[in-house]
C-alpha atoms as a PDB file:
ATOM      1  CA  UNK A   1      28.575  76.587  99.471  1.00  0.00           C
ATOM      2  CA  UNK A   2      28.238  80.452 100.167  1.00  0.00           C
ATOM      3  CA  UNK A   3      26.756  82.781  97.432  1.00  0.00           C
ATOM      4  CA  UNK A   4      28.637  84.275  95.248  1.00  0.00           C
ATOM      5  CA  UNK A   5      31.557  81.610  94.861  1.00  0.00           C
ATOM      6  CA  UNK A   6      33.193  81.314  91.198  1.00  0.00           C
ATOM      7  CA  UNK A   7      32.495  78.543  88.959  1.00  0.00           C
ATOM      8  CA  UNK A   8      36.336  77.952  88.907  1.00  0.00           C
ATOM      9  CA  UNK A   9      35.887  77.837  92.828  1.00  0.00           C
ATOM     10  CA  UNK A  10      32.825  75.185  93.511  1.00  0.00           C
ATOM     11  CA  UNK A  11      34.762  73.156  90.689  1.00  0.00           C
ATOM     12  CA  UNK A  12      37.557  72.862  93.042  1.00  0.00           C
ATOM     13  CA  UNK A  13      35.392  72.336  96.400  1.00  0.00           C
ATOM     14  CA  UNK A  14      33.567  69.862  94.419  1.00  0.00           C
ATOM     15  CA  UNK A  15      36.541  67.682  93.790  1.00  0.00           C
ATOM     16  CA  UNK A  16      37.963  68.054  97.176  1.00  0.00           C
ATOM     17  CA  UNK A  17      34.412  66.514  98.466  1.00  0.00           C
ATOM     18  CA  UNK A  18      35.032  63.580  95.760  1.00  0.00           C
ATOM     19  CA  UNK A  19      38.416  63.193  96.198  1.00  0.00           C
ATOM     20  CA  UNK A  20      37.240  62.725 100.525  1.00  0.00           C
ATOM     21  CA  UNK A  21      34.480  60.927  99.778  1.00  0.00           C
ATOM     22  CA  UNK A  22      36.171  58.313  97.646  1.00  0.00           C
ATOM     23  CA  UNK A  23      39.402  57.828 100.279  1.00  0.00           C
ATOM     24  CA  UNK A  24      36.765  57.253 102.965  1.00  0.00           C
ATOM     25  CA  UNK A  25      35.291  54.476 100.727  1.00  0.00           C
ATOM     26  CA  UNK A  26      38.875  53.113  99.761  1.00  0.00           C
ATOM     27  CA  UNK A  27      39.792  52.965 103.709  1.00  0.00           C
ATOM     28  CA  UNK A  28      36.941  50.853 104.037  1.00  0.00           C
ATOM     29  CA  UNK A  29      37.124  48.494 101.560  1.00  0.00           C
ATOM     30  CA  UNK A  30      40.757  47.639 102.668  1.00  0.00           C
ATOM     31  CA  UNK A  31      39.625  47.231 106.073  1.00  0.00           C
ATOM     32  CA  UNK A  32      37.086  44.468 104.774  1.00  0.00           C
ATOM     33  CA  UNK A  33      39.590  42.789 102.868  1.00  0.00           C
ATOM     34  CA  UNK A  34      41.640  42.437 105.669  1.00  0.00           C
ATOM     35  CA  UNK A  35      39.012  40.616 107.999  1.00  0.00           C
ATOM     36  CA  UNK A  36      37.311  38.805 105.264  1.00  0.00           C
ATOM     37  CA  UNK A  37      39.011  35.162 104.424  1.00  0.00           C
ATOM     38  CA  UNK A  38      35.960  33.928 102.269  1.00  0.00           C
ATOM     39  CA  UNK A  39      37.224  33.746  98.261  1.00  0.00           C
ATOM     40  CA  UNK A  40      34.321  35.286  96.952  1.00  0.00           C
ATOM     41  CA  UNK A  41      33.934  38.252  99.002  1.00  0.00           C
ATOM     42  CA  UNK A  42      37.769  39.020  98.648  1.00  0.00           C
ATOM     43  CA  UNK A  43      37.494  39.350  94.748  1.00  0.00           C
ATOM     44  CA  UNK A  44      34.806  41.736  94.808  1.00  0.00           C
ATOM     45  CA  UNK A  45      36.257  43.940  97.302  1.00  0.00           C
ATOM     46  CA  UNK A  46      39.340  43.491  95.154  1.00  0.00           C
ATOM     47  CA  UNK A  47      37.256  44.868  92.225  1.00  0.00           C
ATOM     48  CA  UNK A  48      35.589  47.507  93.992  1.00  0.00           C
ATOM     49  CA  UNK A  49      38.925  48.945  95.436  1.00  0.00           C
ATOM     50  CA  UNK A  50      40.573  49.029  91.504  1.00  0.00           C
ATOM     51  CA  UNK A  51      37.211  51.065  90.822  1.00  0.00           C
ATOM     52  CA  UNK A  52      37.676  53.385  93.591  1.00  0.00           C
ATOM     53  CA  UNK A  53      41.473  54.047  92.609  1.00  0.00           C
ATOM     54  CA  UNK A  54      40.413  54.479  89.172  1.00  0.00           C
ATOM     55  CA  UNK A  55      37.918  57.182  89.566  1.00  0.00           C
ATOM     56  CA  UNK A  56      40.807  58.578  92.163  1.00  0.00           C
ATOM     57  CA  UNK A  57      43.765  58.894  89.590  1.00  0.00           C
ATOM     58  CA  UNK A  58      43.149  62.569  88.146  1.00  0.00           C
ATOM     59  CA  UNK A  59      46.856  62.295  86.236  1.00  0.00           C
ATOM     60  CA  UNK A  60      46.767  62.917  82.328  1.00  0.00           C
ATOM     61  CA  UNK A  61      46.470  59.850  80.001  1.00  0.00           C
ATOM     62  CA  UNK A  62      49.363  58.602  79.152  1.00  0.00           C
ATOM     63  CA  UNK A  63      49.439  57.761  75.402  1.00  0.00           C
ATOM     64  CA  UNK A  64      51.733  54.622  74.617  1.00  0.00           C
ATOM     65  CA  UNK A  65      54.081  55.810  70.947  1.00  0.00           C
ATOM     66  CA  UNK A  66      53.733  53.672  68.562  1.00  0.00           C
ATOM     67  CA  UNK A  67      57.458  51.385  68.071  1.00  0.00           C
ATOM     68  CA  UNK A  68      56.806  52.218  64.500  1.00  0.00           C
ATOM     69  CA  UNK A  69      58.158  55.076  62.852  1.00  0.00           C
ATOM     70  CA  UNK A  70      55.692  57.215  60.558  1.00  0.00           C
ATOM     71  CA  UNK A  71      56.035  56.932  57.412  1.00  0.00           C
ATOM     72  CA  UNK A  72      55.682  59.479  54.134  1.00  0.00           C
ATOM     73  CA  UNK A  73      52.709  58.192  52.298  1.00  0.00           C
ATOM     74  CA  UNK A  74      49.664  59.778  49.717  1.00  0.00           C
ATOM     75  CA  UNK A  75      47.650  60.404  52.372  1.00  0.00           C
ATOM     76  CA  UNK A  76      50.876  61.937  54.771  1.00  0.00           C
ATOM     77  CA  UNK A  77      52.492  60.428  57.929  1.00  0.00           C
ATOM     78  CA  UNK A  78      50.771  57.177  58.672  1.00  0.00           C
ATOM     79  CA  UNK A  79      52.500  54.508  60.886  1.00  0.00           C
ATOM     80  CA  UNK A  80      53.126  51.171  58.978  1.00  0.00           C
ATOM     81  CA  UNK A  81      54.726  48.353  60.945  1.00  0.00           C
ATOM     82  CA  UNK A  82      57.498  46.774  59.014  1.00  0.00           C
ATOM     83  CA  UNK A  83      56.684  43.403  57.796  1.00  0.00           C
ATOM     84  CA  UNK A  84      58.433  40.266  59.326  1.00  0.00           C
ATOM     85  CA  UNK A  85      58.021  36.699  58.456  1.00  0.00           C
ATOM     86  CA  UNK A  86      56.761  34.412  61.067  1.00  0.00           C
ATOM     87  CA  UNK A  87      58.849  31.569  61.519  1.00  0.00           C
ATOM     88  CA  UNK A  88      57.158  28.431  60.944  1.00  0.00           C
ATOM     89  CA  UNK A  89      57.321  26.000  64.007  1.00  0.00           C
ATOM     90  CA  UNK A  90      57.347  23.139  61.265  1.00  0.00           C
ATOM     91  CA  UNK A  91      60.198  20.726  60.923  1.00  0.00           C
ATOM     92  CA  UNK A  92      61.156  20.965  57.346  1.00  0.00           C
ATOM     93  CA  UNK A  93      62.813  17.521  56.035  1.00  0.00           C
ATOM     94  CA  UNK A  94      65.137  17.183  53.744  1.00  0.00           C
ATOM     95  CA  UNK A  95      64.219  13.841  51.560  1.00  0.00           C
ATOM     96  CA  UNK A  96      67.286  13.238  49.215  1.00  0.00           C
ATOM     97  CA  UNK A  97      67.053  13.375  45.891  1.00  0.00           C
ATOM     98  CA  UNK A  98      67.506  10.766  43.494  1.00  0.00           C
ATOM     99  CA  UNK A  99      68.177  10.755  39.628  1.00  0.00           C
ATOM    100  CA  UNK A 100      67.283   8.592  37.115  1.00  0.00           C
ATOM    101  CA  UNK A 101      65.843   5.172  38.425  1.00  0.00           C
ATOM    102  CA  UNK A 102      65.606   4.320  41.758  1.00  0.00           C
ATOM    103  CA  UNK A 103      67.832   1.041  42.450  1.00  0.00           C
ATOM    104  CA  UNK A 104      65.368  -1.572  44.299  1.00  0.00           C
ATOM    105  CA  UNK A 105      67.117  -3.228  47.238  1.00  0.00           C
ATOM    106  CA  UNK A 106      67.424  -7.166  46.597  1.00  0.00           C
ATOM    107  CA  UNK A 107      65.634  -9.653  49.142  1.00  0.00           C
ATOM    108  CA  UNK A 108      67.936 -12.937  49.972  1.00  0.00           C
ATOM    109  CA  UNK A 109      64.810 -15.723  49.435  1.00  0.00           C
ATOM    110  CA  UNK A 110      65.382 -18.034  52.237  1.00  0.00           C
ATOM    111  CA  UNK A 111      67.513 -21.369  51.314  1.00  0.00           C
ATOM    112  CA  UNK A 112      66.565 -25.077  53.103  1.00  0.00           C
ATOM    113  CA  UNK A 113      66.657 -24.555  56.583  1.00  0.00           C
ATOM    114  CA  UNK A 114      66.805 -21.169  57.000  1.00  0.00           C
ATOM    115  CA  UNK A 115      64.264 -19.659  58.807  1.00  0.00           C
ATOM    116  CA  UNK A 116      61.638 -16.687  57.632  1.00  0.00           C
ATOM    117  CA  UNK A 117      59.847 -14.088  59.509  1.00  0.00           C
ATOM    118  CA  UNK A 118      56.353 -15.896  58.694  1.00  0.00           C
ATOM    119  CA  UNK A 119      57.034 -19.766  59.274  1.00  0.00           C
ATOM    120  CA  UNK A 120      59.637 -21.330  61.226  1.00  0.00           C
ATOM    121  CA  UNK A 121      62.370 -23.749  59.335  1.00  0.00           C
ATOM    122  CA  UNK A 122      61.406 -24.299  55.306  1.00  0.00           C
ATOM    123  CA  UNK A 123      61.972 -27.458  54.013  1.00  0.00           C
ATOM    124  CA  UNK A 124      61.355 -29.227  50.392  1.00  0.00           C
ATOM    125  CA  UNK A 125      59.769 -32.663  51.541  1.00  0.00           C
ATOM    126  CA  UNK A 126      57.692 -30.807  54.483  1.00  0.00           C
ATOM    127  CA  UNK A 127      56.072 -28.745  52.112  1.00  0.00           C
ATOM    128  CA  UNK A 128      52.512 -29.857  51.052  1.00  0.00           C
ATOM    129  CA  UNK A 129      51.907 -30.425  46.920  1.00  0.00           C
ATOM    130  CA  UNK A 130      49.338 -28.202  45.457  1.00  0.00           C
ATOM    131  CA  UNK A 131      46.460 -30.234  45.244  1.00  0.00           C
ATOM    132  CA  UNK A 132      44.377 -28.574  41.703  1.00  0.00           C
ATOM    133  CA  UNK A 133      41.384 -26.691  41.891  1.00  0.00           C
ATOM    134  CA  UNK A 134      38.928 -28.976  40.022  1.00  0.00           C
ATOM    135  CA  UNK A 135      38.519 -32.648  39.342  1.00  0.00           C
ATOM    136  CA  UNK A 136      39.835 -34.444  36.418  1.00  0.00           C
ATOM    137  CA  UNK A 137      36.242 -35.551  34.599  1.00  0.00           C
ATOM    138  CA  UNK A 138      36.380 -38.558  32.189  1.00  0.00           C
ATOM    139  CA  UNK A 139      34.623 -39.028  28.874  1.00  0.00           C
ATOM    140  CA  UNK A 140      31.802 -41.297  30.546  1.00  0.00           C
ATOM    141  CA  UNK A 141      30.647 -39.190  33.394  1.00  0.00           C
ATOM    142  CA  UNK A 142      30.158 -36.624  30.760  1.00  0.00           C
ATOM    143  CA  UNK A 143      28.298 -38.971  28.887  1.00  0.00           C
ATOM    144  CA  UNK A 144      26.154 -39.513  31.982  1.00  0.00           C
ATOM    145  CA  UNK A 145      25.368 -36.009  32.813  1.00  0.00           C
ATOM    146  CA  UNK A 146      24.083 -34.937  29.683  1.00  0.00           C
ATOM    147  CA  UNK A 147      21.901 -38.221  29.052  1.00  0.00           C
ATOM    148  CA  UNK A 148      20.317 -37.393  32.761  1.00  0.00           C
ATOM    149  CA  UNK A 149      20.038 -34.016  31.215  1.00  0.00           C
ATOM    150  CA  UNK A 150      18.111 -35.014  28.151  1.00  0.00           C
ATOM    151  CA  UNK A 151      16.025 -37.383  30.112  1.00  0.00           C
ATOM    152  CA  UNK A 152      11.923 -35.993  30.473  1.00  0.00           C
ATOM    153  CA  UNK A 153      11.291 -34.789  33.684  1.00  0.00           C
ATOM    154  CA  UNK A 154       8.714 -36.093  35.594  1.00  0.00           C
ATOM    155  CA  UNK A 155       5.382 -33.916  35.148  1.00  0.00           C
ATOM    156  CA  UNK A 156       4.701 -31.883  38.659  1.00  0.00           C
ATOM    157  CA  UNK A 157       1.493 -33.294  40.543  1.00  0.00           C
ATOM    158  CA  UNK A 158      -1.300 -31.299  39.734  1.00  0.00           C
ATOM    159  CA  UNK A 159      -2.915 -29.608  43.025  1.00  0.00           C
ATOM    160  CA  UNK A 160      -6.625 -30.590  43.599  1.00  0.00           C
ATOM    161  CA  UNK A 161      -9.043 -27.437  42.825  1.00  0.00           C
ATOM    162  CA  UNK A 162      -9.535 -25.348  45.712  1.00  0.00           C
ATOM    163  CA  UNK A 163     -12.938 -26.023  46.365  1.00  0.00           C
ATOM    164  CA  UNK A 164     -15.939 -24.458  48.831  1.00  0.00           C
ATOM    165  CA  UNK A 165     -16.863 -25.730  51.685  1.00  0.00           C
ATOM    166  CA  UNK A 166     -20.499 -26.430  50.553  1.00  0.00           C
ATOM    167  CA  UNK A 167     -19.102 -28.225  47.800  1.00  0.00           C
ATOM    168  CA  UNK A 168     -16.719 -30.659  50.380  1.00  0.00           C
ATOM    169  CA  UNK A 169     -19.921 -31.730  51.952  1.00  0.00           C
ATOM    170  CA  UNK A 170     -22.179 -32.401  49.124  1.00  0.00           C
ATOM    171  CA  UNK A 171     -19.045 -34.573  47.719  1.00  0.00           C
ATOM    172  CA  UNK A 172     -19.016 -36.451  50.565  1.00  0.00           C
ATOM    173  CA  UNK A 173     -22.844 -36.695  50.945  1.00  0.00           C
ATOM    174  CA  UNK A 174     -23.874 -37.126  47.715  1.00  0.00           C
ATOM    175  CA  UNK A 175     -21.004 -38.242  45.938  1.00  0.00           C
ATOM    176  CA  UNK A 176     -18.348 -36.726  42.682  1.00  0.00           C
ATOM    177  CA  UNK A 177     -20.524 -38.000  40.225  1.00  0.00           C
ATOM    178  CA  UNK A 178     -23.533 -36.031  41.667  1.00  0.00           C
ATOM    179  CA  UNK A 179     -22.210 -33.257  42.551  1.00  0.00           C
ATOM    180  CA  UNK A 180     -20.119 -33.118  38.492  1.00  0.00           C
ATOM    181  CA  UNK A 181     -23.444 -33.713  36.586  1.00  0.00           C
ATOM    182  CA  UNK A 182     -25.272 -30.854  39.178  1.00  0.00           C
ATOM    183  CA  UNK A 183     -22.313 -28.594  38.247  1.00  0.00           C
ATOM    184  CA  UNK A 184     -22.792 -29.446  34.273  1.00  0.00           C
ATOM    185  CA  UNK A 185     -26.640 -28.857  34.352  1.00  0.00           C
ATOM    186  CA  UNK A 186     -25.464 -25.373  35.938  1.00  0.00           C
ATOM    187  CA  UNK A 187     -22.999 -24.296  33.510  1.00  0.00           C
ATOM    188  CA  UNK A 188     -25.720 -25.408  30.935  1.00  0.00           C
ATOM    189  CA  UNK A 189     -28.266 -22.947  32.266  1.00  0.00           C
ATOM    190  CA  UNK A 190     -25.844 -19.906  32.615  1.00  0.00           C
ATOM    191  CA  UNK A 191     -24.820 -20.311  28.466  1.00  0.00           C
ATOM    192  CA  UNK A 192     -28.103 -20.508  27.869  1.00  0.00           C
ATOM    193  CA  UNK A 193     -29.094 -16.982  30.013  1.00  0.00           C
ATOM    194  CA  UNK A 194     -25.496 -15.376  28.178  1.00  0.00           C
ATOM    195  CA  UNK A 195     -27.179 -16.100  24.582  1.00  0.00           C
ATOM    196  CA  UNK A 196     -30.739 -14.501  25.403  1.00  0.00           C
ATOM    197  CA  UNK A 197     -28.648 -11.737  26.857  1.00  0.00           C
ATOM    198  CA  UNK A 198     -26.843 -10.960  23.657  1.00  0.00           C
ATOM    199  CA  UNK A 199     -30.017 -11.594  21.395  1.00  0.00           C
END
């Protein structure tokens, strides 16, 4: 760029060298995307051209108008979209309506022979009688139970002391009566040793 050249000048050059630059690239990334076949590859190139064209469109921004009209309000001209109600996608039923009591629809009870959703053909002598829930108990079985009741039950067996293993010996060496008039002696002794204790 020679000396001396206007601002408004080198902004123009400068944009014609983007402007070149950038339609070189574009050329050849359309060129790629014509030989390439892989997927991949094609989407980027895809995304890279869009880039390229979007850095190359220089027309003003179009602004989208609003389908609302502005309207007056404290604050001045403000766009407020009119309010519409969403239709519901819900099947409304109508359930009719009844007054005063509603009138129960009779059942036809099955006669002899007919038949019933449940069992097959109904019939008086096939049907079983009702056999009662408890016995009939007579006066003397009552009797019985509560004398069996009142009777004394047998005392439980008392369980043998549980007794060392020293002990089991000497028993069987020396003998019970031994061994009982040994343990005697001993308790004896130890009442004897409690009383000088206290004293």
């Amino acid at each position: 760029m020679p000396r001396g050249t206007s601002p408004s000048d080198r902004g123009q050059i400068n944009k014609k060298r983007k402007t070149d630059y950038l339609n070189s690239q574009l050329s050849k990334l359309q060129s790629k995307l014509k030989n390439t076949t892989d997927t991949k590859s094609r989407q980027r190139l895809k995304q890279s051209i869009s880039s390229v064209k979007k850095q190359l469109d220089t027309s003003p921004k179009s602004y989208i108008k609003s389908k609302f009209e502005k309207v007056n309000t404290s604050r001045g001209l403000k766009v407020r979209p009119k309010k519409t109600e969403k239709t519901s996608t819900i099947k409304k039923v109508k359930y009719p309506v009844y007054k005063g009591k509603v009138e129960e629809k009779k059942v036809d009870k099955p006669t002899n022979g007919e038949t019933t959703k449940n069992s097959g053909t109904t019939n008086n002598s096939e049907t079983k009688k009702e056999t009662p829930k408890y016995k009939k108990v007579t006066q003397k079985e009552l009797d019985a139970k509560i004398a069996e009741r009142k009777k004394p039950k047998e005392k439980l067996k008392v369980k043998p002391k549980k007794m060392h293993a020293i002990e089991k010996r000497n028993r069987e060496r020396f003998g019970d009566a031994h061994v009982d008039k040994l343990k005697k002696q001993y308790a004896e002794f130890r009442a004897k040793r409690k009383k000088k204790k206290k004293k």
